[in-house]
PDB file of N, CA and C in Angstrom:
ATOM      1  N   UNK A   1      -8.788  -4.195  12.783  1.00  0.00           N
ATOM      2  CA  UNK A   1      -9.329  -4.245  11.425  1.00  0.00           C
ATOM      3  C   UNK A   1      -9.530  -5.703  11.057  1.00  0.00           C
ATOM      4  N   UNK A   2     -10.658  -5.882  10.068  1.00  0.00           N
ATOM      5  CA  UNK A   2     -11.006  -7.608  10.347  1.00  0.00           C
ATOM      6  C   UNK A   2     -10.452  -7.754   8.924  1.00  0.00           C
ATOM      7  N   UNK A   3      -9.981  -9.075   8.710  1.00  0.00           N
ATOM      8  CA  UNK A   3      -9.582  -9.519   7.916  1.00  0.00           C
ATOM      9  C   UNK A   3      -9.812  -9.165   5.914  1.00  0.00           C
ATOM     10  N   UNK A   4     -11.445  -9.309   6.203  1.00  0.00           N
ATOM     11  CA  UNK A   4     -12.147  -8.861   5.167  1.00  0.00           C
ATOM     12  C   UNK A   4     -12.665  -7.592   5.290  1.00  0.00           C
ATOM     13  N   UNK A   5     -12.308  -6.439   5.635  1.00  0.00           N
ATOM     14  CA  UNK A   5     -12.222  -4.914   5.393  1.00  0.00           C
ATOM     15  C   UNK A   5     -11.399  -4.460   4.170  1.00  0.00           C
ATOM     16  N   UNK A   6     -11.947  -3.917   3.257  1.00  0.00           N
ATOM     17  CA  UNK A   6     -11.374  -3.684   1.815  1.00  0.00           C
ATOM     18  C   UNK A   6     -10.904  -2.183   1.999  1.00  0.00           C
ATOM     19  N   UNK A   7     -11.349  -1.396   2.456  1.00  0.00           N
ATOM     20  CA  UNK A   7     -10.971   0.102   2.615  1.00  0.00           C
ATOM     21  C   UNK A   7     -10.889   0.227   3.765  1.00  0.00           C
ATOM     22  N   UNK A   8     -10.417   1.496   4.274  1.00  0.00           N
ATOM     23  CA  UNK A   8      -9.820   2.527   5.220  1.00  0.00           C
ATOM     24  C   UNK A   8     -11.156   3.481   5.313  1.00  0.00           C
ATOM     25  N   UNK A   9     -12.018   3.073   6.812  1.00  0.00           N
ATOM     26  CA  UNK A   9     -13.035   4.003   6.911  1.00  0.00           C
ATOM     27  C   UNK A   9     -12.836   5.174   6.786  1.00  0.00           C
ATOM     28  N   UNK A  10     -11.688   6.299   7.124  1.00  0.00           N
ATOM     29  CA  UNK A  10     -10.750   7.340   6.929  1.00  0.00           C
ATOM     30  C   UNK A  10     -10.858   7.777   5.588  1.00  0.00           C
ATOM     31  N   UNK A  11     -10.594   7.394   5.131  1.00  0.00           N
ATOM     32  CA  UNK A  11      -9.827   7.579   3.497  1.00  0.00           C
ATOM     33  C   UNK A  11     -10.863   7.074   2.513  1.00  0.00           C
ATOM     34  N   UNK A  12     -11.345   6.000   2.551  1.00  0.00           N
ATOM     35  CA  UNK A  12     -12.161   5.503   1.646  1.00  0.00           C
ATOM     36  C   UNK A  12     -11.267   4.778   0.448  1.00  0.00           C
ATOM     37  N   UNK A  13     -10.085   4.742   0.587  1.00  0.00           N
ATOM     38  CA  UNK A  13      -9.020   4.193  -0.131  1.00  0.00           C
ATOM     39  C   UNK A  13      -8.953   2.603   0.873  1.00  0.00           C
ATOM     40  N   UNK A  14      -8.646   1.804  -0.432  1.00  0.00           N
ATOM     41  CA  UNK A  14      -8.168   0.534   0.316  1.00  0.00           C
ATOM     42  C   UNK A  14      -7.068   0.393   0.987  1.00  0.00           C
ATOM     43  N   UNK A  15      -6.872  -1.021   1.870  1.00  0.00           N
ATOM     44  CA  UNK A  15      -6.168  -0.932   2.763  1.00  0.00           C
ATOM     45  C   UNK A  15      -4.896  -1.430   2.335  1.00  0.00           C
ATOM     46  N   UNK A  16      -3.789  -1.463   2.753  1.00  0.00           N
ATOM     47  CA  UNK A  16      -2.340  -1.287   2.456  1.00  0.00           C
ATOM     48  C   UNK A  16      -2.211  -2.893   2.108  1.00  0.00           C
ATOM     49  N   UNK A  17      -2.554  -3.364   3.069  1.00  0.00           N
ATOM     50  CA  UNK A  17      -3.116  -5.148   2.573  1.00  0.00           C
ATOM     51  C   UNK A  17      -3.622  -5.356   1.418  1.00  0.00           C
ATOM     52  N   UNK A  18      -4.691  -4.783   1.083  1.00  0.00           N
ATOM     53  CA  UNK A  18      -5.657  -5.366  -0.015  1.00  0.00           C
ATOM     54  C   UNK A  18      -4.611  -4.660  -1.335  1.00  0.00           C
ATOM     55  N   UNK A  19      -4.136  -3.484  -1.516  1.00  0.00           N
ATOM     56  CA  UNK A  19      -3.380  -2.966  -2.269  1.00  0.00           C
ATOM     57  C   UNK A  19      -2.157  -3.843  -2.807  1.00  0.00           C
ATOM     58  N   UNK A  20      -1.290  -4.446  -1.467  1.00  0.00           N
ATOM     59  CA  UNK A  20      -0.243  -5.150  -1.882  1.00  0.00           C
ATOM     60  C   UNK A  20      -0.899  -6.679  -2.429  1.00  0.00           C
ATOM     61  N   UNK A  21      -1.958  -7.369  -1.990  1.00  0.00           N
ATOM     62  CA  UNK A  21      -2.356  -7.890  -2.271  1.00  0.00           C
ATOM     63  C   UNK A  21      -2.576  -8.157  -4.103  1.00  0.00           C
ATOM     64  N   UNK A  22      -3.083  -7.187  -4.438  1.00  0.00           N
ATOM     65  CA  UNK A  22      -3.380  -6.613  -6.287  1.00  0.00           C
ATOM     66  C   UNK A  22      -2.397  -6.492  -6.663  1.00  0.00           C
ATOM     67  N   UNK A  23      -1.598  -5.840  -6.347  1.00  0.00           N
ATOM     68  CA  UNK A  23       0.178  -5.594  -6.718  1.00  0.00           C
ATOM     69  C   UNK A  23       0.620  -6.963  -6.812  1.00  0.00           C
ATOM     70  N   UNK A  24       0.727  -7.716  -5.889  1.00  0.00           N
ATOM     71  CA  UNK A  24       1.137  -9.231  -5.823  1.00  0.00           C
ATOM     72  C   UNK A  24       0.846  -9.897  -6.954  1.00  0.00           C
ATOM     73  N   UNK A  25      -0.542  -9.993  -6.990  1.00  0.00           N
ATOM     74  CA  UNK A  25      -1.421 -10.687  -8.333  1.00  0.00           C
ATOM     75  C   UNK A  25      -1.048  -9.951  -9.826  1.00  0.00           C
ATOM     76  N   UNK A  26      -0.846  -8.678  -9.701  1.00  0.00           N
ATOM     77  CA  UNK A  26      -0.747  -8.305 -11.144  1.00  0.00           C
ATOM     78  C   UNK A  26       0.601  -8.297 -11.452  1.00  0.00           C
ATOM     79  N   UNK A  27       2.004  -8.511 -10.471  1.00  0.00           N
ATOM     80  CA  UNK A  27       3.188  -9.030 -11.319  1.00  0.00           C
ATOM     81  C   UNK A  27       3.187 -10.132 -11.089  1.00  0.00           C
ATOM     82  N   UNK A  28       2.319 -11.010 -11.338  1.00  0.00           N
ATOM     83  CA  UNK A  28       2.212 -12.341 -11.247  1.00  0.00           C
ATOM     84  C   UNK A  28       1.370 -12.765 -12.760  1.00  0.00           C
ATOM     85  N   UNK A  29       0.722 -11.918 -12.844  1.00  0.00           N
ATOM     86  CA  UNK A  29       0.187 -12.223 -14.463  1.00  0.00           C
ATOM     87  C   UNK A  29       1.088 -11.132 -15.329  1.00  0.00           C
ATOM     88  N   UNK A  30       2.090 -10.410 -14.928  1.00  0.00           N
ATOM     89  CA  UNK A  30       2.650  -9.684 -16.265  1.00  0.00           C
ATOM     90  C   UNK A  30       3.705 -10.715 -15.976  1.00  0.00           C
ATOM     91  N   UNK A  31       4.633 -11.348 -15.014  1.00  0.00           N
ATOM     92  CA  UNK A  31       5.583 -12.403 -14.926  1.00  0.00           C
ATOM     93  C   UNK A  31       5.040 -13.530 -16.077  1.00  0.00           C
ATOM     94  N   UNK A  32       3.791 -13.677 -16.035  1.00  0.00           N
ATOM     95  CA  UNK A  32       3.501 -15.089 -16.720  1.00  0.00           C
ATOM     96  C   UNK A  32       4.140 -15.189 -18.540  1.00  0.00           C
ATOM     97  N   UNK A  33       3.726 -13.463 -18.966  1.00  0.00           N
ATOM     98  CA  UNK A  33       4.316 -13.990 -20.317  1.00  0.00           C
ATOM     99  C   UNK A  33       3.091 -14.129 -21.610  1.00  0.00           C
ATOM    100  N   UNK A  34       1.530 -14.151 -20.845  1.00  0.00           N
ATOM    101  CA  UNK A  34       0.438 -14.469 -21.161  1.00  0.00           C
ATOM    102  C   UNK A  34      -0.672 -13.297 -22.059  1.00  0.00           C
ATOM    103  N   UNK A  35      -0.147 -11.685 -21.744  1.00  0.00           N
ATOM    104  CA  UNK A  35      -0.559 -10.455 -21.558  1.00  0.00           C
ATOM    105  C   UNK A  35      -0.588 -10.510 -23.168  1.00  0.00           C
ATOM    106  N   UNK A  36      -1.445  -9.703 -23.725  1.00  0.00           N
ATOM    107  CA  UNK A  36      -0.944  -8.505 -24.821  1.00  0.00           C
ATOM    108  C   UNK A  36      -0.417  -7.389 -24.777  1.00  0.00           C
ATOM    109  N   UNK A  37       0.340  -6.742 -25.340  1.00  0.00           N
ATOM    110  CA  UNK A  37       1.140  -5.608 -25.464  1.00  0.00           C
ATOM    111  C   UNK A  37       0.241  -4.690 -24.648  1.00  0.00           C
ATOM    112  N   UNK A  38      -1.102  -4.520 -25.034  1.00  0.00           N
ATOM    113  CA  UNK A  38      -2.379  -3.312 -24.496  1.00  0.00           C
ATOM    114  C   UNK A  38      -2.428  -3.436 -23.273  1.00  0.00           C
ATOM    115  N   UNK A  39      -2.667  -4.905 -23.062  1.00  0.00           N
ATOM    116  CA  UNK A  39      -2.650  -5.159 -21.542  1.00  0.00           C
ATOM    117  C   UNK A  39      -2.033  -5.173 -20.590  1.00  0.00           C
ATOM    118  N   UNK A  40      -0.597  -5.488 -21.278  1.00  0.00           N
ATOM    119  CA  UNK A  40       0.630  -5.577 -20.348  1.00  0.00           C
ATOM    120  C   UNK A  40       0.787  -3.817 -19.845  1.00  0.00           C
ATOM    121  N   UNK A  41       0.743  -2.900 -20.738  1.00  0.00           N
ATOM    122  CA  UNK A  41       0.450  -1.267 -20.753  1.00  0.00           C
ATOM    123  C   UNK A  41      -0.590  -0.996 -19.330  1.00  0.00           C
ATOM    124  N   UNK A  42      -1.464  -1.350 -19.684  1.00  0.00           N
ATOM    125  CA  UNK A  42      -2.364  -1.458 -18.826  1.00  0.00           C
ATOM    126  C   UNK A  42      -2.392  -1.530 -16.874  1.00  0.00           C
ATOM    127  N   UNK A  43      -1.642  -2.907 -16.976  1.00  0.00           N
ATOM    128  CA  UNK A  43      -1.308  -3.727 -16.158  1.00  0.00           C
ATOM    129  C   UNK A  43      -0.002  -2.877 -15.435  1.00  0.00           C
ATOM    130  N   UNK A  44       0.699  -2.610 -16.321  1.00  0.00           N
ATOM    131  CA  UNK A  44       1.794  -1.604 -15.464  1.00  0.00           C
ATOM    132  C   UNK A  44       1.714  -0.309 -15.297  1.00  0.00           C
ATOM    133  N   UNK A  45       0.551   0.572 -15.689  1.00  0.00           N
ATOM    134  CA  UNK A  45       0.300   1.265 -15.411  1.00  0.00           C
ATOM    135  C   UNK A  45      -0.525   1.277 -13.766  1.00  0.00           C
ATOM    136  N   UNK A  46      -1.559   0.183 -13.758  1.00  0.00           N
ATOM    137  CA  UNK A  46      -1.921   0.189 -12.294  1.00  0.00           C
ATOM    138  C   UNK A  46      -1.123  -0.094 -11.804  1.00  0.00           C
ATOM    139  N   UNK A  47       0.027  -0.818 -12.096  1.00  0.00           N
ATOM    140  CA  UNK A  47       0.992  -1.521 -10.794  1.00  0.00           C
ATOM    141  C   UNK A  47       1.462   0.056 -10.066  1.00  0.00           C
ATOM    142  N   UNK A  48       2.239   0.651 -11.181  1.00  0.00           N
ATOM    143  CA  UNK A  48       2.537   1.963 -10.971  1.00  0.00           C
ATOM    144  C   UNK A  48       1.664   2.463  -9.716  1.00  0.00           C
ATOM    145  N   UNK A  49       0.266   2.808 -10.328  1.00  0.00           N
ATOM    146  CA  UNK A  49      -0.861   3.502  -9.117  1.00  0.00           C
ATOM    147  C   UNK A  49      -0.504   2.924  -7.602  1.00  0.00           C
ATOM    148  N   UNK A  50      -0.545   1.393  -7.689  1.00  0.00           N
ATOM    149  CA  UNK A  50      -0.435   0.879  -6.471  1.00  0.00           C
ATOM    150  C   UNK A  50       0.446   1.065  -5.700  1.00  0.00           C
ATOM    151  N   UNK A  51       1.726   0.820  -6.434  1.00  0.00           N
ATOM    152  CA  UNK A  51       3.053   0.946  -6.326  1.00  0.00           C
ATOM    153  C   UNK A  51       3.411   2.648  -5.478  1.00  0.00           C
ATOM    154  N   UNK A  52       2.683   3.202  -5.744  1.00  0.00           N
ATOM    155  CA  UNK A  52       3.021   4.879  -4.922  1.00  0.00           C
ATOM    156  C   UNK A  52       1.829   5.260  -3.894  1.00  0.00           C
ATOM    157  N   UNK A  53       0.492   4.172  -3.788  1.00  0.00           N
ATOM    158  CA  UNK A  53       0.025   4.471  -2.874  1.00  0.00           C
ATOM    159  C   UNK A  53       0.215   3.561  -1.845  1.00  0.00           C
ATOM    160  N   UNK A  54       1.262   2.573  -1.702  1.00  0.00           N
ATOM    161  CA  UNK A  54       1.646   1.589  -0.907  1.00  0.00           C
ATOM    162  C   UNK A  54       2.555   2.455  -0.388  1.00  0.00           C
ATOM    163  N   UNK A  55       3.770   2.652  -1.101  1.00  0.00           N
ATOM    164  CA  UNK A  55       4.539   3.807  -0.603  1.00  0.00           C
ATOM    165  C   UNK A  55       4.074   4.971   0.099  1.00  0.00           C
ATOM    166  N   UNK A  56       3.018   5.776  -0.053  1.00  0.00           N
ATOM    167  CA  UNK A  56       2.263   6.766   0.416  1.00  0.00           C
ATOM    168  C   UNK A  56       1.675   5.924   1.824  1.00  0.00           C
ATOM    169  N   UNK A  57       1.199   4.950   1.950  1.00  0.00           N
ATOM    170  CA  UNK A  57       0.935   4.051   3.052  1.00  0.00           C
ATOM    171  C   UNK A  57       2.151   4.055   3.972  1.00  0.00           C
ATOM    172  N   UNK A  58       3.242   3.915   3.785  1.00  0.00           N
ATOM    173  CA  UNK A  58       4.256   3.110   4.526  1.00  0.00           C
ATOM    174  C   UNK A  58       4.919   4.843   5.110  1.00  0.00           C
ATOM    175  N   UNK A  59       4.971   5.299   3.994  1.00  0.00           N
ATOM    176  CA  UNK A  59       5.819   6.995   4.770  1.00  0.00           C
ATOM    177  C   UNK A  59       4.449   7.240   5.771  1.00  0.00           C
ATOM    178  N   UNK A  60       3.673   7.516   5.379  1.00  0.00           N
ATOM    179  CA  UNK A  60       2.573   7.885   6.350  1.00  0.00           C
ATOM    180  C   UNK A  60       2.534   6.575   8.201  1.00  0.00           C
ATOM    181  N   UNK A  61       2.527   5.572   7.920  1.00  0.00           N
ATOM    182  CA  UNK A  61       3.035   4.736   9.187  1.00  0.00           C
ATOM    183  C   UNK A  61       4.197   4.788   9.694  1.00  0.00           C
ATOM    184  N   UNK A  62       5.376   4.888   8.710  1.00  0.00           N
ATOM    185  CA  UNK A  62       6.537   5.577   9.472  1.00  0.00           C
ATOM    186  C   UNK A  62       6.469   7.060  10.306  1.00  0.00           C
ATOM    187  N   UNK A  63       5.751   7.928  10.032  1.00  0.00           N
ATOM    188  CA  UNK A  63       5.991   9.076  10.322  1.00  0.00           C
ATOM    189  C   UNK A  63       5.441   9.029  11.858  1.00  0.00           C
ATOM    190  N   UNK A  64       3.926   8.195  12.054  1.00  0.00           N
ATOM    191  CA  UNK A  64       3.287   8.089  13.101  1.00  0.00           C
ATOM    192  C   UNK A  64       3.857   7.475  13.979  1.00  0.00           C
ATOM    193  N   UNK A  65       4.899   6.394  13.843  1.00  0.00           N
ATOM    194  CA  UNK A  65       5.647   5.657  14.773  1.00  0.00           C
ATOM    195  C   UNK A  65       6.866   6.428  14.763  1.00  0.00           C
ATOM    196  N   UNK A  66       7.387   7.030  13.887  1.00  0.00           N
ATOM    197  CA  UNK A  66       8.644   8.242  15.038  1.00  0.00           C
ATOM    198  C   UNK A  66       7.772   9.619  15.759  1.00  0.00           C
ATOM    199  N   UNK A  67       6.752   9.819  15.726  1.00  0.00           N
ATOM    200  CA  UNK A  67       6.027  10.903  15.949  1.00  0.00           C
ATOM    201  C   UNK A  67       5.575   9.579  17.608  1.00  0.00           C
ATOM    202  N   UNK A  68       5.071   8.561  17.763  1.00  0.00           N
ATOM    203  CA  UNK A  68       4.505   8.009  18.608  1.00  0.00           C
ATOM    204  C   UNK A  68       5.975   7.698  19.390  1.00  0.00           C
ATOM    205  N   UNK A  69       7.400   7.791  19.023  1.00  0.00           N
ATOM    206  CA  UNK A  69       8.467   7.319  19.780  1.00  0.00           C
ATOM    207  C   UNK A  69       8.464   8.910  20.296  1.00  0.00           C
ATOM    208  N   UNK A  70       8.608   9.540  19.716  1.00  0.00           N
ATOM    209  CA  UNK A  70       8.926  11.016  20.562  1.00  0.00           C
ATOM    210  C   UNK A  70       8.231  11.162  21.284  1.00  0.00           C
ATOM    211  N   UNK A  71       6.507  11.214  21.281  1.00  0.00           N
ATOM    212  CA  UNK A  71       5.833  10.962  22.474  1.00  0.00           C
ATOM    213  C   UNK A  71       6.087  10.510  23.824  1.00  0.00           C
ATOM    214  N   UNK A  72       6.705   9.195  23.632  1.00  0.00           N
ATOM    215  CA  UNK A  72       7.188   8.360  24.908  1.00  0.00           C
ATOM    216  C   UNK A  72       8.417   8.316  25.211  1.00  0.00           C
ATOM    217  N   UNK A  73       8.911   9.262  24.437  1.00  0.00           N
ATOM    218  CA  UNK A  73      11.201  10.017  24.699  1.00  0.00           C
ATOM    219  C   UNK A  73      10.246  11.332  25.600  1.00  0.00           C
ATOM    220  N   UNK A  74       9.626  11.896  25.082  1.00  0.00           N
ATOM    221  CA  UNK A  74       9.500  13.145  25.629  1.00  0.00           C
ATOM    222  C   UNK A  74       8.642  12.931  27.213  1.00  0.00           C
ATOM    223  N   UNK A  75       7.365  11.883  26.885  1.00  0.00           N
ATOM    224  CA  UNK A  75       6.707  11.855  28.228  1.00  0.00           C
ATOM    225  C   UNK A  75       7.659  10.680  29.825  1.00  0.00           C
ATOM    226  N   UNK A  76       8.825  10.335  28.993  1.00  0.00           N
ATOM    227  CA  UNK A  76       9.899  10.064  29.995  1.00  0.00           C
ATOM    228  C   UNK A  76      10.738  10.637  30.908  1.00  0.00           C
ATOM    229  N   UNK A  77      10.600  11.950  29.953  1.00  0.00           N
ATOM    230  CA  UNK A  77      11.900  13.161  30.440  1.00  0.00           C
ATOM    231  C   UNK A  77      10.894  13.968  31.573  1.00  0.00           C
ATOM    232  N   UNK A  78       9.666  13.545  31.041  1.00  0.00           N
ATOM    233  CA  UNK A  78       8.987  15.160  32.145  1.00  0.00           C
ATOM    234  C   UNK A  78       8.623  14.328  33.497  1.00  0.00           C
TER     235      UNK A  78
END
């Protein structure tokens, strides 16, 4: 995947990078102190969004790498 790929040809959802990426930046402007009340609302509401599809990212790569270790436990034994 090249550097500048914004989504997941798959999914059409962005990539776990570009996600944490936004996450990064937006508790970085609610840290600042700078927000209005509306915005700060706002602002943690997407964090939220991000915040569970990063998670939804990471269970989904965990699952494939114990699913890809059993593969190579199991194609050892035969």
């Amino acid at each position: 995947m090249s550097a500048d790929q914004k989504t997941s040809p798959a999914s059409g959802k962005e990539s776990f990078e570009a996600e944490m990426a936004k996450l990064e930046k937006l508790v970085d402007s609610l840290e600042s102190g700078t927000v209005s009340l509306d915005e700060l609302v706002a602002k943690y509401e997407e964090g939220m969004r991000l915040l569970k599809s990063c998670q939804s990212s990471l269970q989904a790569a965990e699952l494939r790498i114990e699913q890809l270790g059993k593969k190579s436990a199991d194609s050892e034994q035969g």
